[in-house]
N, C-alpha and C. Protein backbone atom coordinates (compact mmCIF):
# COMPACT_ATOMS: atom_id res chain seq x y z
N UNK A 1 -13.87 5.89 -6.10
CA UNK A 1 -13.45 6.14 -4.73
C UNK A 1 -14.39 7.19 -4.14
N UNK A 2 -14.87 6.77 -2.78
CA UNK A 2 -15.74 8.24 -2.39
C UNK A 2 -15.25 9.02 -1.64
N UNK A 3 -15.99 9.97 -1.03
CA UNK A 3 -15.46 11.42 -0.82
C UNK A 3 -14.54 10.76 0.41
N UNK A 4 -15.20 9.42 1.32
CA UNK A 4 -14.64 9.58 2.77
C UNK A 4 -13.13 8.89 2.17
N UNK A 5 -12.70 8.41 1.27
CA UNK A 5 -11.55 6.93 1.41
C UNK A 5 -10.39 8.73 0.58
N UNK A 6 -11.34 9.98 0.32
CA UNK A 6 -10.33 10.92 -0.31
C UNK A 6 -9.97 11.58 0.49
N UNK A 7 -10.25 11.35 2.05
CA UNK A 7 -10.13 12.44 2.89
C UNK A 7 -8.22 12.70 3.28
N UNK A 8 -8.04 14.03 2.94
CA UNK A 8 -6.54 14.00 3.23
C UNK A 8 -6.08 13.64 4.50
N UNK A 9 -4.38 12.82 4.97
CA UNK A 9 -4.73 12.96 6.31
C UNK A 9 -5.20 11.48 6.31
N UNK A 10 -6.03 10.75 5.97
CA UNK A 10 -6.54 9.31 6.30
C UNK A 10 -5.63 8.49 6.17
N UNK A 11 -5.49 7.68 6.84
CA UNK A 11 -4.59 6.05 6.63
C UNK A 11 -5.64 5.47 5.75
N UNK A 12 -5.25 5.11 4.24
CA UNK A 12 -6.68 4.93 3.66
C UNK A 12 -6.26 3.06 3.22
N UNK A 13 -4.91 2.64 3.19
CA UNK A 13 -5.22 1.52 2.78
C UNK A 13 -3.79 0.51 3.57
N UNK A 14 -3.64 -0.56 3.73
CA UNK A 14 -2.19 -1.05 3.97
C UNK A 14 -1.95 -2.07 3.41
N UNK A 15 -0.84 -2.41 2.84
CA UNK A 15 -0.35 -3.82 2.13
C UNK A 15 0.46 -4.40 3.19
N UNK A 16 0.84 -5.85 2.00
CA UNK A 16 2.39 -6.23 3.01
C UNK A 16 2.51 -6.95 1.54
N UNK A 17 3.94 -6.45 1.56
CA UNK A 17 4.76 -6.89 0.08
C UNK A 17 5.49 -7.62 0.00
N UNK A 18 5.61 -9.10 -0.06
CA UNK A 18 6.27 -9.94 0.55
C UNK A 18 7.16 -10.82 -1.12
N UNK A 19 8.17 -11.68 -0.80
CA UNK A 19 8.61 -12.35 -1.60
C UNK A 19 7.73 -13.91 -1.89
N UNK A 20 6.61 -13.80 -1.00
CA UNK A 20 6.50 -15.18 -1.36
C UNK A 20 4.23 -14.81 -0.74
N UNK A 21 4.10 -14.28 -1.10
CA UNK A 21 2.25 -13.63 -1.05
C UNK A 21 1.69 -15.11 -0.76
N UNK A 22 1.52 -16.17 -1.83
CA UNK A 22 0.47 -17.26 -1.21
C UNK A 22 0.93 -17.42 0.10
N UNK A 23 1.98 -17.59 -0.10
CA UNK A 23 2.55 -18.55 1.64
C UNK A 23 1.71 -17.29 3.05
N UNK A 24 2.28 -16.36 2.79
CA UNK A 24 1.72 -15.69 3.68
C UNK A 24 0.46 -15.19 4.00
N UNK A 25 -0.25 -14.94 2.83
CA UNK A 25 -1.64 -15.23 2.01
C UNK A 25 -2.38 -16.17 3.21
N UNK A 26 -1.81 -17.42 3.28
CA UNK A 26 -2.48 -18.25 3.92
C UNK A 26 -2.26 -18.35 5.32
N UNK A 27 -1.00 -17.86 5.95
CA UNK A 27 -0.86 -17.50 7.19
C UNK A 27 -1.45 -16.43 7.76
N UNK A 28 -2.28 -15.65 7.16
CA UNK A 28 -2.93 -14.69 7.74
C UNK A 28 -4.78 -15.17 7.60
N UNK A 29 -4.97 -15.80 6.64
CA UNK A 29 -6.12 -16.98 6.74
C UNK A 29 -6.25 -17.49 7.69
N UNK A 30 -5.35 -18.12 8.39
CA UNK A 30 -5.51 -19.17 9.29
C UNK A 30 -5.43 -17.92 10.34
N UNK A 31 -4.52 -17.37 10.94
CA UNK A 31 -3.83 -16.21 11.94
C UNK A 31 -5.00 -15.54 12.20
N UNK A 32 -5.71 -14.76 11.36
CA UNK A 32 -6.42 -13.45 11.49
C UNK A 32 -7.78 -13.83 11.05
N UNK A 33 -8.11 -15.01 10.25
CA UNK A 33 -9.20 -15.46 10.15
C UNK A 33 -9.93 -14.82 8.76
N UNK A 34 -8.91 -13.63 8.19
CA UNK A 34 -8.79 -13.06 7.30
C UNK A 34 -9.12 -14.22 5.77
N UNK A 35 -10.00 -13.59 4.83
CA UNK A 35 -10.55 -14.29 3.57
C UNK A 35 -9.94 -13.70 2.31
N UNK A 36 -9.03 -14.40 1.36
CA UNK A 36 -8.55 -13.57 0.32
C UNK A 36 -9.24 -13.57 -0.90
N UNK A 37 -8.74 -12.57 -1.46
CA UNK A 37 -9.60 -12.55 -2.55
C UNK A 37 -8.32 -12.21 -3.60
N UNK A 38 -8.55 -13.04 -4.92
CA UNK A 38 -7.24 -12.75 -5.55
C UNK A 38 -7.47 -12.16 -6.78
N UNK A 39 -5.94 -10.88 -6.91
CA UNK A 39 -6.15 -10.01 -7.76
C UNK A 39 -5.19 -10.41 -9.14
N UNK A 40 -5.69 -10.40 -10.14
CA UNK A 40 -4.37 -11.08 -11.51
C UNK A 40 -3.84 -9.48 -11.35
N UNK A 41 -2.44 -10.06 -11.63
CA UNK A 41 -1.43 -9.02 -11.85
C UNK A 41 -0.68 -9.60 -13.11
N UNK A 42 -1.02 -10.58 -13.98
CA UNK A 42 -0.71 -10.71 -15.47
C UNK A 42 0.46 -11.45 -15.35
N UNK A 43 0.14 -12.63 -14.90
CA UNK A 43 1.28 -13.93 -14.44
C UNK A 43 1.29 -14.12 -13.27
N UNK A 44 0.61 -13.40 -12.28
CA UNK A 44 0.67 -14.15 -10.82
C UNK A 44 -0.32 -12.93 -10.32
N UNK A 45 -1.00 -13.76 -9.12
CA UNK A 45 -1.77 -12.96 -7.94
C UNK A 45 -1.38 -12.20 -6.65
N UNK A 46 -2.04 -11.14 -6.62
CA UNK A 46 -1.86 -10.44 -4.99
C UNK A 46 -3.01 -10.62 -4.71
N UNK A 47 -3.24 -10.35 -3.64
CA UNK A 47 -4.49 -10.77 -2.75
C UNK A 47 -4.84 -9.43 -2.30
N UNK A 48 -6.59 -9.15 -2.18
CA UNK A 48 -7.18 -8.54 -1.22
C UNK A 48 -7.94 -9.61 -0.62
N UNK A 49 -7.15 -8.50 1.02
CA UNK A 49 -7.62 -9.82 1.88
C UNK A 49 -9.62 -9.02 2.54
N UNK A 50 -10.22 -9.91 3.13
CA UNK A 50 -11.45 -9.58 3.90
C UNK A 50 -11.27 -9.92 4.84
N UNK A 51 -12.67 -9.78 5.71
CA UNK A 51 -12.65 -9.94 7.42
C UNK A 51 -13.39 -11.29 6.80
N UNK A 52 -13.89 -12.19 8.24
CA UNK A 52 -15.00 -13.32 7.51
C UNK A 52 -16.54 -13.05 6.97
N UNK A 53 -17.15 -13.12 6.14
CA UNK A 53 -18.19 -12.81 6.14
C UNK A 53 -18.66 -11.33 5.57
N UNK A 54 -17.16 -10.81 4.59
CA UNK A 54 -17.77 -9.43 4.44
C UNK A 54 -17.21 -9.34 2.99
N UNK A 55 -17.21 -8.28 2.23
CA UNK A 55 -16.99 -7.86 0.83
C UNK A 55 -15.73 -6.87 1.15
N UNK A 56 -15.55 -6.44 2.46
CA UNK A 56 -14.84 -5.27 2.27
C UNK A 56 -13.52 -5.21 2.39
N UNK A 57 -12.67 -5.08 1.40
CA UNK A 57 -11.30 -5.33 1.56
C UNK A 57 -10.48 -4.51 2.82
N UNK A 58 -9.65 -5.19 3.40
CA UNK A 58 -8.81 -4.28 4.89
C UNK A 58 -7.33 -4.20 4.59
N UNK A 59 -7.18 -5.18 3.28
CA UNK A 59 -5.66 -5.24 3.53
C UNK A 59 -5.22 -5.68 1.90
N UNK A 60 -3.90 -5.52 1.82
CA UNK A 60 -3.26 -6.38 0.33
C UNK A 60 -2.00 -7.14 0.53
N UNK A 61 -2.19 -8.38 0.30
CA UNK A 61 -0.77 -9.02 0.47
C UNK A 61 -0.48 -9.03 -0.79
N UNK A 62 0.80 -8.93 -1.23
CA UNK A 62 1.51 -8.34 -2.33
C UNK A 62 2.54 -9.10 -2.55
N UNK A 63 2.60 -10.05 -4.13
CA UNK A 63 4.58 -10.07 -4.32
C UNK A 63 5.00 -9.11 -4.55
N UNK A 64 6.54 -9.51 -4.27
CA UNK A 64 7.13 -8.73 -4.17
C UNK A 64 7.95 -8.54 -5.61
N UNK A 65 6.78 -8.28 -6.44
CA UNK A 65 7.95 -8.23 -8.11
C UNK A 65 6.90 -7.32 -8.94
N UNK A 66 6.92 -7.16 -10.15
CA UNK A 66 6.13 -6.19 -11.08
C UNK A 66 6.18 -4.53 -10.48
N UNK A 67 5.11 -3.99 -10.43
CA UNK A 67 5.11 -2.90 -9.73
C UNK A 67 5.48 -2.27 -8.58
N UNK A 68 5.42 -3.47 -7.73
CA UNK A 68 5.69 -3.68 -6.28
C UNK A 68 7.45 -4.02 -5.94
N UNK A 69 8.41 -4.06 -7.20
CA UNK A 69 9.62 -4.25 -6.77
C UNK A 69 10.42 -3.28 -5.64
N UNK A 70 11.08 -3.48 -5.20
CA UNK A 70 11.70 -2.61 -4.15
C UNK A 70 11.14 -2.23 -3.33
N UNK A 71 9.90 -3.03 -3.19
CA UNK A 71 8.62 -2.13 -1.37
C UNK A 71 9.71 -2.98 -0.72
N UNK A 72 9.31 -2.32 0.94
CA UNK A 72 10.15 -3.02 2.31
C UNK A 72 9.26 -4.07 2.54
N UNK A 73 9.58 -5.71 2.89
CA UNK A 73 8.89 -6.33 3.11
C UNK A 73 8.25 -6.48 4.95
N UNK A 74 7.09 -5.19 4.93
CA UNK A 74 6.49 -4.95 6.48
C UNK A 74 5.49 -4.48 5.80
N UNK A 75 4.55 -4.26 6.95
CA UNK A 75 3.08 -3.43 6.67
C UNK A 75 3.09 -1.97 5.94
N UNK A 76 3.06 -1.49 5.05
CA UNK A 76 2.76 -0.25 4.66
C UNK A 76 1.60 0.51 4.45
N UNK A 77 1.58 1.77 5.36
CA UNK A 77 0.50 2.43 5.44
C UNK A 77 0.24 3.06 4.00
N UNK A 78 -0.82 3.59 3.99
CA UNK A 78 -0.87 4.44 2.87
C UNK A 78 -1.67 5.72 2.96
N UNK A 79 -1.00 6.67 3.36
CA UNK A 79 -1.69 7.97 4.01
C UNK A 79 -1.95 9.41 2.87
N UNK A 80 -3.14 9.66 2.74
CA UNK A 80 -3.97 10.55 1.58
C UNK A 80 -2.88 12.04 1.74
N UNK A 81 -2.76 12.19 0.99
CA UNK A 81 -2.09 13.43 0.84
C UNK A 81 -2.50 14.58 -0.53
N UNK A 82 -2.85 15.57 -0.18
CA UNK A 82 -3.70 16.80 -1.03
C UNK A 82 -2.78 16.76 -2.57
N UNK A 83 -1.50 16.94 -2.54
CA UNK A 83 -0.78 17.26 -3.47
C UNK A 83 0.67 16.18 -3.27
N UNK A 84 0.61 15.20 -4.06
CA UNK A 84 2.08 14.64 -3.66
C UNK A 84 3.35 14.74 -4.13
N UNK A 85 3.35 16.13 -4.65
CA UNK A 85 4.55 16.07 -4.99
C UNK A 85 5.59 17.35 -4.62
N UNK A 86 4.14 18.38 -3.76
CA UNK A 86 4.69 19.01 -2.20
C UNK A 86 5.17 18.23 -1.19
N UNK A 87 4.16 17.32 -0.85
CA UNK A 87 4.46 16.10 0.10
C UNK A 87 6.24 15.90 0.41
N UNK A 88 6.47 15.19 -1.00
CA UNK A 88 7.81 14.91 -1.51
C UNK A 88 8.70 15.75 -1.53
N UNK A 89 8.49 17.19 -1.73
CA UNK A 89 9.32 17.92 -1.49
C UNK A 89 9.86 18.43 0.02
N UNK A 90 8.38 18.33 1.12
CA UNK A 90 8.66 18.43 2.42
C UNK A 90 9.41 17.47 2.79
N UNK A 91 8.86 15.87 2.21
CA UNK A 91 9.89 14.85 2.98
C UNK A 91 11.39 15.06 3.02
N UNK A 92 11.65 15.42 1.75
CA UNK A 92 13.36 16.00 1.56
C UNK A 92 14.00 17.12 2.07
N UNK A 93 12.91 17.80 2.16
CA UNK A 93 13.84 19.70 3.17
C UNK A 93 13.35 19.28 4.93
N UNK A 94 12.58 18.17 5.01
CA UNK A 94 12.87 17.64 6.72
C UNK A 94 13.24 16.54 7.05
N UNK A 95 14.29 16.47 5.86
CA UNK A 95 15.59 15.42 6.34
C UNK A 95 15.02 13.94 6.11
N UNK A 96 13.88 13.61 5.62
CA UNK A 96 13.56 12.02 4.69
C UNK A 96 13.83 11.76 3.53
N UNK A 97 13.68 10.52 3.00
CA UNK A 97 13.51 10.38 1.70
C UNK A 97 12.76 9.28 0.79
N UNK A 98 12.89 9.92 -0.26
CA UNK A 98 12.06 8.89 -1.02
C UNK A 98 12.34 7.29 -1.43
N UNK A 99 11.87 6.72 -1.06
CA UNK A 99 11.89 4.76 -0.93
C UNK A 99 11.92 5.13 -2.55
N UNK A 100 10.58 5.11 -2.82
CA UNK A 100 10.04 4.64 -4.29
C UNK A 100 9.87 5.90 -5.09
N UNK A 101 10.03 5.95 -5.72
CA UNK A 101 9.65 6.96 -6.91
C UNK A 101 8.17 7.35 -6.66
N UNK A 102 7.82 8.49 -7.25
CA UNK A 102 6.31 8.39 -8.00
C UNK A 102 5.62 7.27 -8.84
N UNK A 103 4.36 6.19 -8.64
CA UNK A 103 4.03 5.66 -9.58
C UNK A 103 2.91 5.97 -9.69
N UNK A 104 1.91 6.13 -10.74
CA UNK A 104 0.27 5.85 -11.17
C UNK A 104 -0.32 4.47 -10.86
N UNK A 105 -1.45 4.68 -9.69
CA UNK A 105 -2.05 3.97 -9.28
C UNK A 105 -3.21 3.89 -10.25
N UNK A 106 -3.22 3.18 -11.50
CA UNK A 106 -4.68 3.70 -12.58
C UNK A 106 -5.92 3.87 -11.87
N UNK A 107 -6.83 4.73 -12.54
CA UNK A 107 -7.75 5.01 -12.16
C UNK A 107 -8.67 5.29 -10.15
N UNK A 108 -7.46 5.39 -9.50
CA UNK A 108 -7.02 5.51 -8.19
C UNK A 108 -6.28 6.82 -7.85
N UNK A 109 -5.10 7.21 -8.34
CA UNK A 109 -4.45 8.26 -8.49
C UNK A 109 -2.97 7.81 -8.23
N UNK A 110 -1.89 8.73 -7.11
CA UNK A 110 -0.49 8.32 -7.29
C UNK A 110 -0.03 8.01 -6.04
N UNK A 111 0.95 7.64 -6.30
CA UNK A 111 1.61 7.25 -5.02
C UNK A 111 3.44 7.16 -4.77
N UNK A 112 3.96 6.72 -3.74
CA UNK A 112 5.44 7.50 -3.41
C UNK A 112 5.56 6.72 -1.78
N UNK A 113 6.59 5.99 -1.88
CA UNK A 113 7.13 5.22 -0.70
C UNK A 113 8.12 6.09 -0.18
N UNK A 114 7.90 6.65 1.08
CA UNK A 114 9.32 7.29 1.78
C UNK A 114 9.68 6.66 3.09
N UNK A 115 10.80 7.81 3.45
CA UNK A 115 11.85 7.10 4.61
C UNK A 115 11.44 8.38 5.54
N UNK A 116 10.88 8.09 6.65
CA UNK A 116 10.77 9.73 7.98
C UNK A 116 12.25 9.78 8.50
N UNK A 117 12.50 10.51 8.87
CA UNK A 117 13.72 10.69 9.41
C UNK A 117 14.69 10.06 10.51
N UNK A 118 13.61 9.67 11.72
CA UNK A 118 13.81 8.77 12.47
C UNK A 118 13.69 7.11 11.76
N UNK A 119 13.31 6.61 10.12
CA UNK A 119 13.61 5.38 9.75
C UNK A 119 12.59 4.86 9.50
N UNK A 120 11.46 5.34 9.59
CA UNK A 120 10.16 4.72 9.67
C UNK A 120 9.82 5.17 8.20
N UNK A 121 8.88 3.87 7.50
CA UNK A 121 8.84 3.98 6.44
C UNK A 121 7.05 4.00 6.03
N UNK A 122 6.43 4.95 4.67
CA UNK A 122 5.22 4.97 4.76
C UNK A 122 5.02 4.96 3.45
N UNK A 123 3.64 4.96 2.92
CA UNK A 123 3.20 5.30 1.56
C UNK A 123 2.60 6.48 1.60
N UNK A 124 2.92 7.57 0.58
CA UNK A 124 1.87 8.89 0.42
C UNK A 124 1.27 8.43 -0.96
N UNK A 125 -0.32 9.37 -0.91
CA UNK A 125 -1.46 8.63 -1.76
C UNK A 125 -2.07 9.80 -1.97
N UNK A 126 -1.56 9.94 -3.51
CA UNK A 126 -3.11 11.31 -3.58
C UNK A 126 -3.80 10.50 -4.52
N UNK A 127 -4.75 10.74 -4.14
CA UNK A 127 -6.27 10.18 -4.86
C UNK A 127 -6.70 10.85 -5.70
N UNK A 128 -7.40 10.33 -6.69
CA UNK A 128 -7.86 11.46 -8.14
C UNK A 128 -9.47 11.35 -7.55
């Protein structure tokens, strides 16, 4: 990962975690013109998706099972955070909470699904 995708503060990546990934997989193919690229998850695929014509991933459509159980099925941001498990502690003393637990993103670093207070839901991401 380089210095810019570690910058705290960045919206650095977004999924969509769905119950059913090919189907939608391909509705965003056709929709957005978007190119997938598929990732083994050790019995079934998630997708990184591309723009046309490029290498660079913009997005992840995701089932919704293995690691990914219990995401909200909508777009989730995923916003860099210095230390996440201050993060986590602010979300809770200003009245949010935590969706998902802490998990290890291997060789990426960690991550933590919460709830903002007004309902809105995000990913925090500290990067190693």
């Amino acid at each position: 990962m380089d210095d810019t995708a570690k910058q705290i503060g960045k919206i650095n990546w977004v999924d969509l975690t769905v119950p059913n990934a090919d189907e939608v997989k391909s509705f965003y193919e056709q929709v957005a013109g978007w190119q997938p690229e598929s990732f083994d998850m050790g019995g079934y695929n998630d997708y990184v998706m591309k723009p046309p014509n490029s290498n660079e991933g913009i997005a992840g459509i995701c089932n919704l099972r293995g690691s990914n159980t219990g995401f909200p099925s909508q777009w989730l941001i995923y916003i860099n955070v210095n230390d996440l498990n201050e993060s986590l502690e602010a979300c809770i003393k200003l009245g949010g909470k935590i969706i998902i637990e802490p998990k290890e993103m291997p060789g990426n670093g960690k991550y933590s699904v919460i709830q903002d207070p007004a309902g809105a839901v995000c990913a925090l991401f500290e990067p190693i």
